[in-house]
C-alpha atoms as a PDB file:
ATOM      1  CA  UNK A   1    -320.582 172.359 -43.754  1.00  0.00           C
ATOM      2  CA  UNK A   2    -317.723 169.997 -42.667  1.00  0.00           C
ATOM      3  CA  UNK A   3    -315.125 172.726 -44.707  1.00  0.00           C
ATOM      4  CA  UNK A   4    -316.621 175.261 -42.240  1.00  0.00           C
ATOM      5  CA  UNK A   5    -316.176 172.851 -39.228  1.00  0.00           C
ATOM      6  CA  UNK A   6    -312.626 172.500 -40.151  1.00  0.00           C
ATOM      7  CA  UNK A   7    -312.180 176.182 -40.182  1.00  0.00           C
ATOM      8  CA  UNK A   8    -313.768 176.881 -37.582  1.00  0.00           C
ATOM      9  CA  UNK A   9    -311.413 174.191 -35.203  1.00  0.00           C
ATOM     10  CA  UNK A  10    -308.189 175.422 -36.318  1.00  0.00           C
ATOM     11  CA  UNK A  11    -309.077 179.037 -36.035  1.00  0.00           C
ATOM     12  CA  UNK A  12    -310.593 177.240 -32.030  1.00  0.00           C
ATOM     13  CA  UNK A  13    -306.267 175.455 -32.169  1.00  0.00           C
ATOM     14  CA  UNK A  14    -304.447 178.377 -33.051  1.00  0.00           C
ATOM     15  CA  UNK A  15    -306.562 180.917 -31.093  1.00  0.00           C
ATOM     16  CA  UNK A  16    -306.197 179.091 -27.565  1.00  0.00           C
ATOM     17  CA  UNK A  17    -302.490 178.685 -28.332  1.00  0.00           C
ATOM     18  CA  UNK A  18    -302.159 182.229 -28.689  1.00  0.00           C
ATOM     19  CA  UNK A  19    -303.563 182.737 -25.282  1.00  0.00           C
ATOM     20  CA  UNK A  20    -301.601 180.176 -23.459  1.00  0.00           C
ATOM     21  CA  UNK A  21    -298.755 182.007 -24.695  1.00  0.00           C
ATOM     22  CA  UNK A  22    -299.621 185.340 -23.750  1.00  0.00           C
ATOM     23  CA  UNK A  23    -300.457 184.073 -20.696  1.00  0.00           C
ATOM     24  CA  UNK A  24    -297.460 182.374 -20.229  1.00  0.00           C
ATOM     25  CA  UNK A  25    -295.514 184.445 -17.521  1.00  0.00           C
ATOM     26  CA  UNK A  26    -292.150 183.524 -18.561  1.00  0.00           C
ATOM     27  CA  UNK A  27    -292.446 184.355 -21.923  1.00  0.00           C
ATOM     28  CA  UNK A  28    -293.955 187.694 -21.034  1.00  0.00           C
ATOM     29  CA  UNK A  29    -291.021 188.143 -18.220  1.00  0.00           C
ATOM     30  CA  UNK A  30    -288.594 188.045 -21.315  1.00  0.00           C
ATOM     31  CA  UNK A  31    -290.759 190.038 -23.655  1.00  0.00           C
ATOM     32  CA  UNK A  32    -290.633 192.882 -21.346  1.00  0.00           C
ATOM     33  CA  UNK A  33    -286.724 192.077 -20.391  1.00  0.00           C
ATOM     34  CA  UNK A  34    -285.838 192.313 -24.087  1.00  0.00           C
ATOM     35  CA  UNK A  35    -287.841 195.524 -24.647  1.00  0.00           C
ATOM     36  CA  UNK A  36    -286.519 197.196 -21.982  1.00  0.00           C
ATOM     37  CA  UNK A  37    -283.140 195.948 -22.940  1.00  0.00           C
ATOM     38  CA  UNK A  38    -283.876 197.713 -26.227  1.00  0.00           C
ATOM     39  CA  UNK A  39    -285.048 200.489 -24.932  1.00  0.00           C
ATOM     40  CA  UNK A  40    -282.359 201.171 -23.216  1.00  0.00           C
ATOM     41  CA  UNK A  41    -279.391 200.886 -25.833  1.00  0.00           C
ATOM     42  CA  UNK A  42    -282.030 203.495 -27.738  1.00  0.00           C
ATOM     43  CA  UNK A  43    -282.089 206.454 -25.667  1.00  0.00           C
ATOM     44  CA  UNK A  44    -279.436 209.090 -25.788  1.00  0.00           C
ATOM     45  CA  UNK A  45    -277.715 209.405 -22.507  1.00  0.00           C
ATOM     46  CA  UNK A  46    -274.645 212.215 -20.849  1.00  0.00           C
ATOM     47  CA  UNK A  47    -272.322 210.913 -23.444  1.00  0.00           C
ATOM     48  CA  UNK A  48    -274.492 212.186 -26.462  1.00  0.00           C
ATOM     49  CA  UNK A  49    -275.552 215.316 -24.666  1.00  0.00           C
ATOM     50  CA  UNK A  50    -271.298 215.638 -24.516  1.00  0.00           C
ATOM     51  CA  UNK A  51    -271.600 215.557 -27.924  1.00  0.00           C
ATOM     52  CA  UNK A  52    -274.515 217.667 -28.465  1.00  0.00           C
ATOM     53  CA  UNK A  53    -272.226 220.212 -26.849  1.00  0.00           C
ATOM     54  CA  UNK A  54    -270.421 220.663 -30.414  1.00  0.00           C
ATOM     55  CA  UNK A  55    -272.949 221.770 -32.372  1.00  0.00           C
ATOM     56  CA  UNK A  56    -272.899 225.068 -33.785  1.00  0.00           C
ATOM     57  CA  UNK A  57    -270.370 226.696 -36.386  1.00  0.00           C
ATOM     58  CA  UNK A  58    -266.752 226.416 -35.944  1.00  0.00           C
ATOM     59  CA  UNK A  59    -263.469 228.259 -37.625  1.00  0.00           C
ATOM     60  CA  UNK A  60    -260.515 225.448 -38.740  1.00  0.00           C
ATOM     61  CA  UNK A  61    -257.056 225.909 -39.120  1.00  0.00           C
ATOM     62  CA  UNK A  62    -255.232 223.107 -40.540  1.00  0.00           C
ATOM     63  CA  UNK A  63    -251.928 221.853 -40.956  1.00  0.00           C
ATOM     64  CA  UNK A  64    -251.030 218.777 -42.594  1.00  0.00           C
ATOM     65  CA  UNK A  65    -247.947 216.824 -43.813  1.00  0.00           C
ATOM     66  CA  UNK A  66    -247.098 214.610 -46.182  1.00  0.00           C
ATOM     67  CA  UNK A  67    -244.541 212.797 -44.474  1.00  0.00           C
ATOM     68  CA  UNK A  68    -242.601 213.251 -40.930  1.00  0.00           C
ATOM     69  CA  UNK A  69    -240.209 216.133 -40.711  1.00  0.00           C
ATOM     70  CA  UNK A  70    -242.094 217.672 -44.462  1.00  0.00           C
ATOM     71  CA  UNK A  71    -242.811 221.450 -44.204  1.00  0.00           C
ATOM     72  CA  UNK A  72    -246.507 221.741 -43.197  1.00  0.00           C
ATOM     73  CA  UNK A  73    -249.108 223.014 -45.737  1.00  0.00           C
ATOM     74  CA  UNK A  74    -251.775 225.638 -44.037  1.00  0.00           C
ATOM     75  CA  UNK A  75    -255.655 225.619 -44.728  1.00  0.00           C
ATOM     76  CA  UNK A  76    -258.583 227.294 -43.249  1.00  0.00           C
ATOM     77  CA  UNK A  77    -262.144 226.598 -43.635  1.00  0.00           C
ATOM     78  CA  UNK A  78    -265.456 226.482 -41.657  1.00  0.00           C
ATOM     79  CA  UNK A  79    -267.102 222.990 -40.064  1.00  0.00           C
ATOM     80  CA  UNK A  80    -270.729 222.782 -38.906  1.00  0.00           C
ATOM     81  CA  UNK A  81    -272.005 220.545 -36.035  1.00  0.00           C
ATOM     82  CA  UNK A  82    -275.569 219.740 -35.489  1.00  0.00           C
ATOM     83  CA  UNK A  83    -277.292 216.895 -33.604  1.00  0.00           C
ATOM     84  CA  UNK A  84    -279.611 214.247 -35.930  1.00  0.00           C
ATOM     85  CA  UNK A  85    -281.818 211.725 -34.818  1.00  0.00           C
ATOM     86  CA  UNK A  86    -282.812 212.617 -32.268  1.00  0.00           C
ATOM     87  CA  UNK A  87    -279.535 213.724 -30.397  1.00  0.00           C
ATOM     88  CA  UNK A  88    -278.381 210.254 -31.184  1.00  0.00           C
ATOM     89  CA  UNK A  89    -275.750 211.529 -33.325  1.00  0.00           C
ATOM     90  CA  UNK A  90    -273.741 214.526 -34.046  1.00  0.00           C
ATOM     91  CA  UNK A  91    -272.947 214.977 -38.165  1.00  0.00           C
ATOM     92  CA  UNK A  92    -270.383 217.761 -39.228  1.00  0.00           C
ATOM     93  CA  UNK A  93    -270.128 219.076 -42.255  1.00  0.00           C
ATOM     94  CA  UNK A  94    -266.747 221.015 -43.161  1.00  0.00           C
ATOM     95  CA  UNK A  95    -265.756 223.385 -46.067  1.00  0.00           C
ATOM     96  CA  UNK A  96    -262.592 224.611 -47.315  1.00  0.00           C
ATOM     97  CA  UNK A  97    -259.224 223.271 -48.553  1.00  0.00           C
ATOM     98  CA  UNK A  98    -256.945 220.504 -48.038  1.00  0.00           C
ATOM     99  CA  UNK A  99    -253.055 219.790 -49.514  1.00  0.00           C
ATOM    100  CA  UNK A 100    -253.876 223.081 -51.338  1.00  0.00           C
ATOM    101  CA  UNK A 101    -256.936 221.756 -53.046  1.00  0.00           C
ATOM    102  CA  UNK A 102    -261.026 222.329 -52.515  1.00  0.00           C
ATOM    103  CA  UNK A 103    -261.825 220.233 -49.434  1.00  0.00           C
ATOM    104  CA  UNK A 104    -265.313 218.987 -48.606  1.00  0.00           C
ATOM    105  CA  UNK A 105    -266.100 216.251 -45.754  1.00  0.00           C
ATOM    106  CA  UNK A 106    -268.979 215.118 -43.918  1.00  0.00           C
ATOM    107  CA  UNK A 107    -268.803 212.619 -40.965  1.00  0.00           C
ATOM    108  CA  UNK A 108    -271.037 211.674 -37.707  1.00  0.00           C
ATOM    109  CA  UNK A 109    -270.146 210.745 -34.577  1.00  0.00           C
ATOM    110  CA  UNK A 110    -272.452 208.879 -31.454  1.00  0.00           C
ATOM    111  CA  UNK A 111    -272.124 206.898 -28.472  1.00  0.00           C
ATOM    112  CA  UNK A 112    -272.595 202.915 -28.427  1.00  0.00           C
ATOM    113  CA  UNK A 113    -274.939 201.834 -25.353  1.00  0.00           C
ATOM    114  CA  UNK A 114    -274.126 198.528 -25.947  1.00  0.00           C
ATOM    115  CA  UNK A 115    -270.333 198.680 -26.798  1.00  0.00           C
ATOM    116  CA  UNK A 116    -269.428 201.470 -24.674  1.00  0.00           C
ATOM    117  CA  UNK A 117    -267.575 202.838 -26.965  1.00  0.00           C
ATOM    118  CA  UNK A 118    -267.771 206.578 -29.263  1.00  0.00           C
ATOM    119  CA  UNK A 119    -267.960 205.432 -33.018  1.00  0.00           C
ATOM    120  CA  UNK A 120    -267.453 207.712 -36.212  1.00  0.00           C
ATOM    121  CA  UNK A 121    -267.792 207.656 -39.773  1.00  0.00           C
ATOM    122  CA  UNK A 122    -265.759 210.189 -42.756  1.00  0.00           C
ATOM    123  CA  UNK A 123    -266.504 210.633 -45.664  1.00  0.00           C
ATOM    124  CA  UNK A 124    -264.603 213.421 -48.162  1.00  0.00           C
ATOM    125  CA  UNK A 125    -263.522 214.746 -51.592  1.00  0.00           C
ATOM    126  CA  UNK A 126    -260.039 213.352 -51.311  1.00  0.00           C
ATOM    127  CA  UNK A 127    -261.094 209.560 -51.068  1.00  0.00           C
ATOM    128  CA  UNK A 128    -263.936 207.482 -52.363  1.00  0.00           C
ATOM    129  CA  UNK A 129    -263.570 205.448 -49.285  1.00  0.00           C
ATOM    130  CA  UNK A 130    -265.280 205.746 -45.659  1.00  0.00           C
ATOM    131  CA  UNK A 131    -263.126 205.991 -42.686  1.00  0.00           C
ATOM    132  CA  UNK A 132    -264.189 204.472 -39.324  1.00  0.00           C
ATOM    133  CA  UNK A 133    -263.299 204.836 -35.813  1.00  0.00           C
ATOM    134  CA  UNK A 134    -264.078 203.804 -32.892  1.00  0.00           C
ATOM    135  CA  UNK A 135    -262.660 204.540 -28.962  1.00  0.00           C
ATOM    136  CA  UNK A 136    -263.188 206.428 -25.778  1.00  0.00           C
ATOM    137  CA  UNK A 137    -263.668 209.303 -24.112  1.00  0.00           C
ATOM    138  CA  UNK A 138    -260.387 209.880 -21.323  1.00  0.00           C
ATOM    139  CA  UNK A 139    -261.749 212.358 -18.688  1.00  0.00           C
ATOM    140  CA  UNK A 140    -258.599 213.759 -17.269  1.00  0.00           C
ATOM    141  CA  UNK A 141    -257.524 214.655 -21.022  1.00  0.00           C
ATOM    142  CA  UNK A 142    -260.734 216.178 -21.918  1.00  0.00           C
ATOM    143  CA  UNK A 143    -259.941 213.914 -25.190  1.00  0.00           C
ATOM    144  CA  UNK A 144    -261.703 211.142 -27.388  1.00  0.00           C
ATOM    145  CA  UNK A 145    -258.938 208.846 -28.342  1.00  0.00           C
ATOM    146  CA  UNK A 146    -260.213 207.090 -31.457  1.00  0.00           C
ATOM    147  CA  UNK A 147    -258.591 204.074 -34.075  1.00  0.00           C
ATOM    148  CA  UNK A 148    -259.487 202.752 -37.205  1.00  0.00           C
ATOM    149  CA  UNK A 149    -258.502 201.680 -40.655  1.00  0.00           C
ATOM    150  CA  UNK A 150    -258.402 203.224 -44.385  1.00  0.00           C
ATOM    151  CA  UNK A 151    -257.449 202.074 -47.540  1.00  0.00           C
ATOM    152  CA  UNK A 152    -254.723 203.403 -48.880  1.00  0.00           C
ATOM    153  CA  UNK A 153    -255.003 204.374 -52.038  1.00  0.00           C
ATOM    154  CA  UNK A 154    -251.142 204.363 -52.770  1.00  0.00           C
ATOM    155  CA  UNK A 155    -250.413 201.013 -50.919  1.00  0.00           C
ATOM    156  CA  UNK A 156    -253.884 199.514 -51.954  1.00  0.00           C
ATOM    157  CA  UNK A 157    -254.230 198.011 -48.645  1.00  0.00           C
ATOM    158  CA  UNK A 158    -255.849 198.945 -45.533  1.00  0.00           C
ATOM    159  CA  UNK A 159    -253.821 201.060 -42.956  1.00  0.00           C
ATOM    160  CA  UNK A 160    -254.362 201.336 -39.254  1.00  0.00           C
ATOM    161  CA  UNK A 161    -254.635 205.269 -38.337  1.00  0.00           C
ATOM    162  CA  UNK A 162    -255.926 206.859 -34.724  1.00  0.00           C
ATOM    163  CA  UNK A 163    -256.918 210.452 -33.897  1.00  0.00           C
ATOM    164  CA  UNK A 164    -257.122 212.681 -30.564  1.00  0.00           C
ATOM    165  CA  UNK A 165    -259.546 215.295 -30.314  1.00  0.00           C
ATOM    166  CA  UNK A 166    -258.969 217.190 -27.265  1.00  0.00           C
ATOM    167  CA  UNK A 167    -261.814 219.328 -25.443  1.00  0.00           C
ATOM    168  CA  UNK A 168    -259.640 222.596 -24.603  1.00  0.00           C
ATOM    169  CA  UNK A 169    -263.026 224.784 -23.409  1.00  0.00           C
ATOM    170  CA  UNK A 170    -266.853 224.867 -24.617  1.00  0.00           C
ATOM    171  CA  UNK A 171    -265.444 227.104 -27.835  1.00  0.00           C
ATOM    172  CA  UNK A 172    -261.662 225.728 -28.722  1.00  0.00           C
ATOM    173  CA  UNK A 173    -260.841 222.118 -29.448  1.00  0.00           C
ATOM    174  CA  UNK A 174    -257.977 220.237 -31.374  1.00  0.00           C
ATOM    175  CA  UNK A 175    -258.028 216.744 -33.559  1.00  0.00           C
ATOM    176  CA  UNK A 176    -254.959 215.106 -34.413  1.00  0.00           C
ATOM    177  CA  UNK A 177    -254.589 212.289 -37.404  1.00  0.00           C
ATOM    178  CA  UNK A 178    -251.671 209.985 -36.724  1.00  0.00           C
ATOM    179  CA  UNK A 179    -250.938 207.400 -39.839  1.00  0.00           C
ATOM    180  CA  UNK A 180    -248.076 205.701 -41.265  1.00  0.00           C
ATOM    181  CA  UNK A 181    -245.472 207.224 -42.868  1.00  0.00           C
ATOM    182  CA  UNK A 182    -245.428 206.822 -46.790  1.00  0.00           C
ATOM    183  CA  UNK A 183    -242.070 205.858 -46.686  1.00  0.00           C
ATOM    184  CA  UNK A 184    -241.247 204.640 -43.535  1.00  0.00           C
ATOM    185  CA  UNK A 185    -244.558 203.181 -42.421  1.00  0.00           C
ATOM    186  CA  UNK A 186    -243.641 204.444 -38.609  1.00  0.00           C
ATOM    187  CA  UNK A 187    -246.537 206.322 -37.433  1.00  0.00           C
ATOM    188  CA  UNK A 188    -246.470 209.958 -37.896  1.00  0.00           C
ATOM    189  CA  UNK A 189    -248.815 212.849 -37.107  1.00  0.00           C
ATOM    190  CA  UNK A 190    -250.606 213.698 -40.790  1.00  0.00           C
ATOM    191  CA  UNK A 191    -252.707 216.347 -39.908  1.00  0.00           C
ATOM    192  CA  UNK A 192    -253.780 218.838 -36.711  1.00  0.00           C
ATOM    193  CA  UNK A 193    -257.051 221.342 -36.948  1.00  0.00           C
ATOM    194  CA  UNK A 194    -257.339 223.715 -34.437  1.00  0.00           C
ATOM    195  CA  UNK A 195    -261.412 224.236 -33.971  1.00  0.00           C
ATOM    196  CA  UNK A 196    -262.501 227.801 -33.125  1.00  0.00           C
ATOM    197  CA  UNK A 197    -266.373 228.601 -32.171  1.00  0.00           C
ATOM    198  CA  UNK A 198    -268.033 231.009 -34.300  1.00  0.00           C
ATOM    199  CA  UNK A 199    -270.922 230.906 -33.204  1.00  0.00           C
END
């Protein structure tokens, strides 16, 4: 009997506490600040339905170089947009070559509420490592001006590296890759792609 007593006053404790804090206006004042908060940095906005705007198949035409002033080596290959998670992000998925050697990548890119900036992730055959970026979208330019970091897999150390990918019309864009030079280590442009809609 007195064990059941017992249980039956702390259940009696922890039971009104609960309702003095849900009653507690100030706590439910932040509750609802902090979900709304939340909800907010969760929904998609106009700068992923900018990006939503790439999906579909496009044509590439690359050119890259191995260092400044090299002769360019020419590759074509196909890249696929679609939106994921909701329209959250965008992931591409590319095929074709690279350096003159099969060339497979797979990246996403989305819009941080909360940072304000456009972040992206790389991944590819020609590395083991991700690459990152992260930057913003100029309006006049029609073009998302990105930086980040890789590591070098000749220098073992990380390198800064930034890309432009200019919005020429709904079906043509351009990315640039600017790195440092191998030699040099003054930054250089290492690859443009020329994007072409398909469909």
């Amino acid at each position: 009997m007195k064990k059941f007593l017992v249980v039956m006053m702390t259940c009696a404790i922890f039971g009104s506490a609960y309702a003095e804090e849900k009653k507690n206006p100030e706590m439910e004042a932040k509750k609802a600040e902090m979900m709304k908060a939340w909800q907010e940095a969760s929904t998609p906005g106009s700068e992923h339905e900018k990006l939503k705007s790439l999906a579909g198949k496009w044509k590439v035409t690359t050119k890259s170089w191995e260092t400044e002033g090299a002769k360019p080596v020419e590759a074509t290959g196909t890249s696929t947009f679609k939106p994921i998670l909701g329209g959250r992000f965008v992931e591409q998925d590319y095929k074709g070559k690279m350096m003159g050697m099969p060339y497979e990548g797979t990246g996403m890119m989305g819009y941080n509420k909360v940072s304000k900036k456009y972040e992206s992730s790389w991944y590819d055959t020609m590395s083991t490592a991700a690459m990152n970026f992260e930057g913003t979208f100029d309006e006049a330019t029609k073009t998302y001006i990105s930086s980040g970091e890789y590591e070098c897999p000749i220098k073992k150390k990380s390198q800064k590296m930034r890309s432009e990918m200019k919005m020429i019309d709904k079906d043509t864009f351009t990315f640039a890759l600017y790195m440092p030079d191998m030699v040099t280590d003054k930054e250089f442009k290492g690859m443009e792609q020329q994007y072409k809609r398909i469909k």
